[in-house]
Protein backbone atom coordinates (compact mmCIF):
# COMPACT_ATOMS: atom_id res chain seq x y z
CA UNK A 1 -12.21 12.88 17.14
CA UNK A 2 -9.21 10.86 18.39
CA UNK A 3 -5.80 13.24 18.78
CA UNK A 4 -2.66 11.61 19.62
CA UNK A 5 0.76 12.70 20.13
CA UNK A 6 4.19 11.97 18.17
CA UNK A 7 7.31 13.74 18.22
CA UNK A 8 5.35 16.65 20.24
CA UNK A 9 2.97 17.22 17.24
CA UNK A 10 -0.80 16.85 17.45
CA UNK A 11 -2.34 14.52 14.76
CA UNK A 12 -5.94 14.15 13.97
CA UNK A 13 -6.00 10.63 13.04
CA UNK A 14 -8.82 9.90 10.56
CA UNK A 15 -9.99 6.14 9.05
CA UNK A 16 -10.90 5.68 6.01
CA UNK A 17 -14.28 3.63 6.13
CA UNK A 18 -15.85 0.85 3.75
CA UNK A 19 -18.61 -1.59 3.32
CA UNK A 20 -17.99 -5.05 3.16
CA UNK A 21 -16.73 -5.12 -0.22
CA UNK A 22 -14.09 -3.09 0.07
CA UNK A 23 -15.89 0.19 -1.07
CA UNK A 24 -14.67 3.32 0.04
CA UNK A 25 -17.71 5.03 2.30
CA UNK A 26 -16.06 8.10 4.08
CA UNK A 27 -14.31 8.75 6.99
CA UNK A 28 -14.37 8.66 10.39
CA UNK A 29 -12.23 8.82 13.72
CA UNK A 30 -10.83 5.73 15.19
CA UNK A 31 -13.17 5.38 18.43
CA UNK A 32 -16.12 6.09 15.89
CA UNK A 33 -14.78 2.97 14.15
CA UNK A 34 -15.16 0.61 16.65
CA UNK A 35 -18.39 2.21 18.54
CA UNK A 36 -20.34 1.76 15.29
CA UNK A 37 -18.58 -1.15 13.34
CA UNK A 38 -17.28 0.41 10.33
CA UNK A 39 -15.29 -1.63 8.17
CA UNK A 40 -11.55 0.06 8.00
CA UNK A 41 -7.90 -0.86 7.34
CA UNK A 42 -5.06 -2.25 9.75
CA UNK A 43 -1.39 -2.92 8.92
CA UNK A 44 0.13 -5.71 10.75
CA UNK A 45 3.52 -7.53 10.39
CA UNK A 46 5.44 -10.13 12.52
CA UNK A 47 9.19 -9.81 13.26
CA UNK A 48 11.59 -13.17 12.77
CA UNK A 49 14.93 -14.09 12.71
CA UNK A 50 15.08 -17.13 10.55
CA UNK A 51 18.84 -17.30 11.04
CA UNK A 52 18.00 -18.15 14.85
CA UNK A 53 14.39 -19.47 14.47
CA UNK A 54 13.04 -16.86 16.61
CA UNK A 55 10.18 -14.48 16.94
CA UNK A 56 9.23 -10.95 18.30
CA UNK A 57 6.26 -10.37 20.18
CA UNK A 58 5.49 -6.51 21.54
CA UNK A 59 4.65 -6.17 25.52
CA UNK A 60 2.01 -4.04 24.67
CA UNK A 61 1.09 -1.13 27.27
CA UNK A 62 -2.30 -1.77 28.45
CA UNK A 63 -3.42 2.07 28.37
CA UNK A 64 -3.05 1.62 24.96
CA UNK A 65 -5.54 -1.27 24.61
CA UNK A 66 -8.76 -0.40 25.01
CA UNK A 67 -9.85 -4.22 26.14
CA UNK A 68 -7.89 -5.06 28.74
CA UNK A 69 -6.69 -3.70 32.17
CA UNK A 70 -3.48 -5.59 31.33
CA UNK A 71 -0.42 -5.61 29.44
CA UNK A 72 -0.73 -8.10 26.03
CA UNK A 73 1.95 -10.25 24.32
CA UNK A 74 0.64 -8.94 20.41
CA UNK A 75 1.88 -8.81 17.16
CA UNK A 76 5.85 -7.00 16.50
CA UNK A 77 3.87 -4.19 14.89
CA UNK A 78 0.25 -3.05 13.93
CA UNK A 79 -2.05 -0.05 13.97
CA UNK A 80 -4.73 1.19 11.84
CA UNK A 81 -4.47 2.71 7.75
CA UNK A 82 -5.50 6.45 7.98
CA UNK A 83 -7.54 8.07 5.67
CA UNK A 84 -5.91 8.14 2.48
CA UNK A 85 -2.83 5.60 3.23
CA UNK A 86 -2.73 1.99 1.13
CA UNK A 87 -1.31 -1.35 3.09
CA UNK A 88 1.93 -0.10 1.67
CA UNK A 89 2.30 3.21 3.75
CA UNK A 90 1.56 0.78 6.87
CA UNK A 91 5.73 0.30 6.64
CA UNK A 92 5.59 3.77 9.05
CA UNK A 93 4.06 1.77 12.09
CA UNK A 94 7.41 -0.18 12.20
CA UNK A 95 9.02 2.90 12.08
CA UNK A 96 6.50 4.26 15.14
CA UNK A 97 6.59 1.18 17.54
CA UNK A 98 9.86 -0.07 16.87
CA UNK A 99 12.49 2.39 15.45
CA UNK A 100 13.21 0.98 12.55
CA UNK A 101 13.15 2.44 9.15
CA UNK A 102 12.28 -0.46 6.62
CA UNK A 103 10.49 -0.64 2.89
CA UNK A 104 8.04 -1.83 1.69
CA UNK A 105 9.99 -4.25 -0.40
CA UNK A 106 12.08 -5.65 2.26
CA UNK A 107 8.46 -7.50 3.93
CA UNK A 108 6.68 -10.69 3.02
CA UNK A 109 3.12 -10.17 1.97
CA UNK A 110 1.18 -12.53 3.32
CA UNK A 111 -2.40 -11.21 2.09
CA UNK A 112 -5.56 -9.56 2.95
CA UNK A 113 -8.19 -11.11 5.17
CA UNK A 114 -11.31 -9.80 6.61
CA UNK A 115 -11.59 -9.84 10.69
CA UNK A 116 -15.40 -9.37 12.01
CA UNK A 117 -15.56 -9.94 15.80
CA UNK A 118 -18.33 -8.00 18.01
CA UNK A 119 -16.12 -7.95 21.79
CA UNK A 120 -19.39 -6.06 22.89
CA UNK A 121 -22.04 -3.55 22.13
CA UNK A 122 -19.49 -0.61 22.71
CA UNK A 123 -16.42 -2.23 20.52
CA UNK A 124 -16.54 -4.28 17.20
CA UNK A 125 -13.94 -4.83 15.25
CA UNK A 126 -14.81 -4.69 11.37
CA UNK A 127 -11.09 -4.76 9.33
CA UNK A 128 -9.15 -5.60 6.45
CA UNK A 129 -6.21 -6.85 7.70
CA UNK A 130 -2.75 -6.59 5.46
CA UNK A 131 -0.21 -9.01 6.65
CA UNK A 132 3.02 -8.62 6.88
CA UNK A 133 6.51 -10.74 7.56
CA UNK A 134 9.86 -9.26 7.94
CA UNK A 135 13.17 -11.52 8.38
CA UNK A 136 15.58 -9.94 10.36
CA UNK A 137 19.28 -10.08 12.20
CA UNK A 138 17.04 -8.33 14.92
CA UNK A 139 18.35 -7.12 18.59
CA UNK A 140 15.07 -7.26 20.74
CA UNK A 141 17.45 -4.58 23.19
CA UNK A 142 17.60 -2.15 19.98
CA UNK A 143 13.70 -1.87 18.99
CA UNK A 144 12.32 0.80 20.83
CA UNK A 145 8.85 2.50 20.35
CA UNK A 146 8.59 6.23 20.18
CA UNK A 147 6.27 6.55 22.69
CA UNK A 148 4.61 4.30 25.17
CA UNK A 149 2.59 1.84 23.67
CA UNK A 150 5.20 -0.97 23.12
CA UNK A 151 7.11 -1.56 26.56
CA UNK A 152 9.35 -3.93 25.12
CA UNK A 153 9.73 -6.76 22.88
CA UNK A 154 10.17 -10.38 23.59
CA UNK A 155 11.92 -12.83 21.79
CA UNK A 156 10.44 -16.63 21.62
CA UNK A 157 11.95 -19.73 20.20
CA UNK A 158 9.43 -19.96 17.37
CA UNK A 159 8.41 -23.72 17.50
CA UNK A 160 8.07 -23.69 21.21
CA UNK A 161 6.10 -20.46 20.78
CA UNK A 162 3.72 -22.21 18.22
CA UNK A 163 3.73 -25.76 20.95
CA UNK A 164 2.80 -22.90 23.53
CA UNK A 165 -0.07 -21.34 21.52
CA UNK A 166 -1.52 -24.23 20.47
CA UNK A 167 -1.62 -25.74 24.24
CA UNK A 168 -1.35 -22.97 26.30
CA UNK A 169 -0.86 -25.21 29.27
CA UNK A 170 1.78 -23.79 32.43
CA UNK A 171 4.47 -20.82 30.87
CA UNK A 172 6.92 -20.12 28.29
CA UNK A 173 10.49 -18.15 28.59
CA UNK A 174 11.07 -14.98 26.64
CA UNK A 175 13.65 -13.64 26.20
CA UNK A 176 13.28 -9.56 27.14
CA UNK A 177 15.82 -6.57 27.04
CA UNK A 178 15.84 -6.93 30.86
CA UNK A 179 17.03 -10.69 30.99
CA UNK A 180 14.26 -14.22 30.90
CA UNK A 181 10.73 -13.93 31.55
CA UNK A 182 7.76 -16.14 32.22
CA UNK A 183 4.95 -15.62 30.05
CA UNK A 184 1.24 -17.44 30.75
CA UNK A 185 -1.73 -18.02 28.56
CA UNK A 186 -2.87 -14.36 30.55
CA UNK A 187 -0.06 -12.59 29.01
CA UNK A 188 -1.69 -13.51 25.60
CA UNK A 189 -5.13 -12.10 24.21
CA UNK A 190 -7.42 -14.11 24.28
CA UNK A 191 -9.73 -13.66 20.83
CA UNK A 192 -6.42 -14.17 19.14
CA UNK A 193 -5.46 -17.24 20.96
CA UNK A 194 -9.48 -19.11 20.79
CA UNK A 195 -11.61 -17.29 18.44
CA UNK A 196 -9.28 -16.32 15.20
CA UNK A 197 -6.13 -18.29 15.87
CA UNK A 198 -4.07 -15.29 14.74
CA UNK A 199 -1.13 -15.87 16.57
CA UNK A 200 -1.15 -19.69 15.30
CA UNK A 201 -1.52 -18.85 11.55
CA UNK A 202 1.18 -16.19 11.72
CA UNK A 203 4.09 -18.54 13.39
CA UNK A 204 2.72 -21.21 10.98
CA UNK A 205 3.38 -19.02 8.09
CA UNK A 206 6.69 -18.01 9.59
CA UNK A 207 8.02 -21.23 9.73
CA UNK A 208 7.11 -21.69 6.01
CA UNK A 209 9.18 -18.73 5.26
CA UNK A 210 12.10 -19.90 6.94
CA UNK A 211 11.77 -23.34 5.29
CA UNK A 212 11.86 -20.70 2.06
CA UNK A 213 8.45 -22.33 1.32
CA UNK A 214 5.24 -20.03 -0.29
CA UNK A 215 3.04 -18.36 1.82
CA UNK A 216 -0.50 -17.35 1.64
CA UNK A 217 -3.09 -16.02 3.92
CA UNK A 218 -6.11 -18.13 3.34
């Protein structure tokens, strides 16, 4: 079973587990999840600053991704449901990787869509994704992670993030807590640049929220 660490206590963190209809199957730990393809629950949402056109990426810490030797450019915030917890009680992972205590109420809902990628024999990825926006006066220097997963967040321009992403071509400037930074294609990962175009649908939605336009996840 997988046992993390937060705010010095020991948690047991346990996934709820479906089929592919959204059933509710049992339990099991999150390494399980992935080493046998069970179908399970993720939060996700997508800081912006529509005032400024801007979005957040986190710097993830890359001995907290269990694909990659290197540090990632991902979503502002995501992790998985536990056992028990709806999309709603996801809000605590923007409380966990970026110190901020939001509702529920004060996101955009984008939707649920299923994700079904096998990376290899050891790792598949089986989950209904909630989607999340929040709009935000945000200070990249104020959000902070609780521990070390998130080493920092970046702010983009948000159309020359979404130019970037759809021709990853050269580098892009972020703007960091530690001053401008050069980004590459490499600083991105990669199933969410080619295979699912994740990072393209969220900006795409984002602009359609600052345009005060409805958004969907289809």
């Amino acid at each position: 079973m997988l046992i993390t660490l937060l705010k010095g206590k020991l948690l047991m963190e346990m996934l709820d587990i479906f089929d592919e209809n959204h059933n509710l199957i049992g339990t099991c730990s999150k390494k399980e999840v992935h080493e046998k393809g069970y179908w399970h629950q993720v939060f996700a949402c997508l800081f912006i600053n529509s005032r400024n056109n801007l979005v957040y990426l986190q710097y993830k810490n890359n001995s907290h991704n269990p694909l990659s030797s290197l540090n990632k450019l991902d979503i502002s915030v995501s992790g998985h449901l536990i056992s028990g917890e709806t999309h709603k009680d996801g809000v605590r992972e923007i409380k966990e990787e970026a110190s901020l205590d939001v509702s529920y109420d004060q996101l955009h809902y984008l939707g649920m869509h299923k994700t079904n990628v096998t990376i290899n024999k050891d790792y598949i990825i089986r989950e209904f994704h909630y989607e999340h926006i929040y709009d935000y006066d945000f200070s990249n220097d104020k959000l902070q992670s609780i521990d070390d997963e998130v080493l920092y967040f970046v702010a983009f321009d948000l159309d020359k993030l979404l130019n970037f992403i759809k021709n990853p071509q050269g580098n892009i400037l972020g703007q960091t807590p530690y001053g401008t930074q050069k980004f590459t294609k490499d600083d991105f990962i990669t199933a969410y640049l080619d295979e699912t175009k994740y990072y393209e649908k969220y900006l795409y939605l984002a602009k359609k929220i600052i345009k005060n336009e409805p958004v969907s996840w289809k």
